[in-house]
Protein backbone atom coordinates (compact mmCIF):
# COMPACT_ATOMS: atom_id res chain seq x y z
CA UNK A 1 0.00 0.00 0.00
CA UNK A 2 1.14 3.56 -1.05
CA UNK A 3 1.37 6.73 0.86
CA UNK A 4 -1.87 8.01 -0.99
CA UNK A 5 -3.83 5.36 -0.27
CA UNK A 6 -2.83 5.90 3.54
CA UNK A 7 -3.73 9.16 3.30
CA UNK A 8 -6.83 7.92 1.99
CA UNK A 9 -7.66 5.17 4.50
CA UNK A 10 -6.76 8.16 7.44
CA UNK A 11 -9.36 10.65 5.68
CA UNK A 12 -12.12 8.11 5.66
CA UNK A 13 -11.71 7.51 9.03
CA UNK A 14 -11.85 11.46 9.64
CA UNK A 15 -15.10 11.02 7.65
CA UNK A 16 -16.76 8.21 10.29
CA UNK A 17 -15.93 10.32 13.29
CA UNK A 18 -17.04 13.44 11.91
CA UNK A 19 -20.48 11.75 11.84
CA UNK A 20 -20.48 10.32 15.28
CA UNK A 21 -19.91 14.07 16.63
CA UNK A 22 -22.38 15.57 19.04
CA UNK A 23 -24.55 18.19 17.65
CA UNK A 24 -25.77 20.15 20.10
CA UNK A 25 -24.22 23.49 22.15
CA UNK A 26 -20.68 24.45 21.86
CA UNK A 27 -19.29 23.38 25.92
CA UNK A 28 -16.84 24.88 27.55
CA UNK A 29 -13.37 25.98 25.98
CA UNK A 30 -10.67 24.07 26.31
CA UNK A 31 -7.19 24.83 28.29
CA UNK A 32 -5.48 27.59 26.76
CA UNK A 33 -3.23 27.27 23.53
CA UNK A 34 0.42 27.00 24.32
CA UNK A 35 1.61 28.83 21.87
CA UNK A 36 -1.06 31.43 21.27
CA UNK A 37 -3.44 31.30 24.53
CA UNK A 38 -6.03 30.99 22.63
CA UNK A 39 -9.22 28.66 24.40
CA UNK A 40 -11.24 27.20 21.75
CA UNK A 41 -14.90 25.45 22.76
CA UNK A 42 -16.47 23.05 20.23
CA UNK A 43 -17.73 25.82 17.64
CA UNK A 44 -14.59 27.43 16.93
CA UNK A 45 -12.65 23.94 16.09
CA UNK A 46 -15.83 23.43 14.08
CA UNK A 47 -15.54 26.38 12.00
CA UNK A 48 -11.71 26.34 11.68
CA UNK A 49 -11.74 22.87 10.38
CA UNK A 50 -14.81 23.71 8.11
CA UNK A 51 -12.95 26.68 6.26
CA UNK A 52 -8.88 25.43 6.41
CA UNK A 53 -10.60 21.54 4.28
CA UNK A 54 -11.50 23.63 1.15
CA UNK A 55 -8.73 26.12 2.09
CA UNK A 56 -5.88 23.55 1.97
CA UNK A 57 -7.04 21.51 -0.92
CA UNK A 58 -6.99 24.60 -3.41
CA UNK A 59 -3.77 25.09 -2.15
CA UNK A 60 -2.14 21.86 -2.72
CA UNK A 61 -4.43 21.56 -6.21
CA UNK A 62 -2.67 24.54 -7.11
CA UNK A 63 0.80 22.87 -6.27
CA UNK A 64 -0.79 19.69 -8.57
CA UNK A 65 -1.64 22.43 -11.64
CA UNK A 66 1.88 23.84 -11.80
CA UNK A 67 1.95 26.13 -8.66
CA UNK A 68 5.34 26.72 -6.89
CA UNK A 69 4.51 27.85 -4.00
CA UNK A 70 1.75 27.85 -1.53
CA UNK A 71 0.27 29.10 2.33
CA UNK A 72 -1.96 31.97 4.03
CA UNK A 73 -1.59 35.24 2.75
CA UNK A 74 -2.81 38.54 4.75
CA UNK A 75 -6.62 37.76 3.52
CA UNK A 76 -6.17 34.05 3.99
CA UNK A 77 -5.25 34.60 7.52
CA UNK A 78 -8.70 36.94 7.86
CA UNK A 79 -10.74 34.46 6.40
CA UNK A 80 -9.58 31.70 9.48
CA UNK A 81 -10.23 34.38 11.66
CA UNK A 82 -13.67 35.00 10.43
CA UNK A 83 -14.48 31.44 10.14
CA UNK A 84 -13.45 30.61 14.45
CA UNK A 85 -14.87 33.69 15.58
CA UNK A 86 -17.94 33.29 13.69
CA UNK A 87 -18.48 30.17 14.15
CA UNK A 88 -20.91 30.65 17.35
CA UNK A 89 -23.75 32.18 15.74
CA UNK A 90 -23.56 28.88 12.96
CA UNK A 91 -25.99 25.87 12.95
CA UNK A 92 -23.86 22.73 13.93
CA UNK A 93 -24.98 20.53 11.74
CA UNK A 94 -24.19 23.06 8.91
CA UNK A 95 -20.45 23.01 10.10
CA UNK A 96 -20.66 19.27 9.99
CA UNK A 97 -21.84 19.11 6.61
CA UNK A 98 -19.38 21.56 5.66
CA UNK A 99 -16.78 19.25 7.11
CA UNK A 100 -17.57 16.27 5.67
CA UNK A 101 -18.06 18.49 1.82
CA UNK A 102 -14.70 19.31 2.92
CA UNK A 103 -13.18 16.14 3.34
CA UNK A 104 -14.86 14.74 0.40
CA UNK A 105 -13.35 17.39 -1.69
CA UNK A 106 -9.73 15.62 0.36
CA UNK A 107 -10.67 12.55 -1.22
CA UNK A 108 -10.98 13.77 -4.29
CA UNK A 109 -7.46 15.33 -4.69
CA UNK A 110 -5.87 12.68 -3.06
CA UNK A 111 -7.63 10.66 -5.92
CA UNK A 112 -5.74 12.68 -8.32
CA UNK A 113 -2.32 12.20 -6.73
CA UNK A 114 0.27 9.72 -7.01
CA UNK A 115 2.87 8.80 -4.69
CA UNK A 116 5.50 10.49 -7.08
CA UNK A 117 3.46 14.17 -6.24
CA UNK A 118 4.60 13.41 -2.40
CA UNK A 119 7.93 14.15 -3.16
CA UNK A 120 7.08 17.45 -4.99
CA UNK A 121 8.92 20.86 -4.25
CA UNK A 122 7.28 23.89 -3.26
CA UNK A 123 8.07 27.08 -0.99
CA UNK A 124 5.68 27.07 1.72
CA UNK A 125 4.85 30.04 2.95
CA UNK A 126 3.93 30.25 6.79
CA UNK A 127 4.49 32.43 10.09
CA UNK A 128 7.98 31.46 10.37
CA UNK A 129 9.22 32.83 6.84
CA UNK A 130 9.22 30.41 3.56
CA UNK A 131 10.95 27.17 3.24
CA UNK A 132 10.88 24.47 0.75
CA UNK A 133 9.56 21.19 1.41
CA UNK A 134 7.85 18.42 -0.58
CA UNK A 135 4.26 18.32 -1.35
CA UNK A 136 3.55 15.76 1.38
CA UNK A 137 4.69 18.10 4.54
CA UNK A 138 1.42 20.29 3.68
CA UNK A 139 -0.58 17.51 3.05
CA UNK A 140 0.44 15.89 6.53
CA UNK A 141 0.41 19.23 9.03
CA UNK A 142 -2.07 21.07 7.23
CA UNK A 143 -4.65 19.04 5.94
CA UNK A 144 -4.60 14.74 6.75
CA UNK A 145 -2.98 15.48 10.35
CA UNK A 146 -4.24 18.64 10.95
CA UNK A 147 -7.91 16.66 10.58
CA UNK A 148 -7.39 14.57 12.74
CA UNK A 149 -5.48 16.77 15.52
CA UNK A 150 -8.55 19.02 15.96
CA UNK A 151 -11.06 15.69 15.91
CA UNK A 152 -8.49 14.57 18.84
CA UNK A 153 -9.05 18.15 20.53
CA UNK A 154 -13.19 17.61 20.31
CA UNK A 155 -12.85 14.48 22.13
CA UNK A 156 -11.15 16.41 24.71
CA UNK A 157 -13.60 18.56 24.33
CA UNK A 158 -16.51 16.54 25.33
């Protein structure tokens, strides 16, 4: 079995928790954020994870169409803003479907890959200045393992 079709195998399972999630009220926010003290409740990973799915796929398709480079710019950063601290006054399940839309549209690039576009260089840009990786560090921290980090932190969560 290939990389991909790991990938693959760890989105679907993303998919069959996302379902099993509770619907109803936000809780209590968590401890704070070590690195930014931010304390998120159960709406703002909701919304974050909603808007970074389609956010992070159209990056990395871009990478797949010819793209060089990749990350947040200044209105990319304000749009994951908007998305956590809006997220309270949004309908749970709509965040949910918006997930799962999300990580369909996942499974649909990863479709499209090969093993071979793991290895793929690109300057990522990010917080800590630009530096080159291959394809499959963005497709790890920001999108596969970022999934599954925040479904980790809603467990906490409750």
């Amino acid at each position: 079995m290939g990389d991909i079709e790991r990938y693959r195998e760890r989105v679907e399972a993303a998919r069959r928790q996302v379902t099993g999630l509770p619907r109803d009220g936000w809780g209590e926010p968590g401890p704070p954020d070590a690195e930014t003290g931010e304390r998120w409740d159960r709406g703002h990973v909701l919304g974050h994870v909603a808007e970074m799915l389609p956010y992070w796929t159209a990056q990395v398709g871009a990478v797949l169409e010819g793209a060089g480079a990749m990350g947040r710019d200044e209105l990319g950063y304000a749009q994951r803003r908007r998305a956590i601290d809006g997220s309270r006054d949004a309908d749970a399940d709509a965040l949910l479907g918006r997930i799962d839309v999300g990580l369909k549209g996942l499974l649909g690039l990863l479709e499209r890959m090969t093993d071979a576009d793991l290895e793929r260089p690109l300057l990522l840009r990010g917080d800590s200045g630009p530096r080159e990786v291959p394809l499959r560090v963005p497709i790890e921290q920001m999108l596969v393992g970022h999934v599954e980090a925040h479904l980790h932190q809603l467990a906490e969560l409750g």
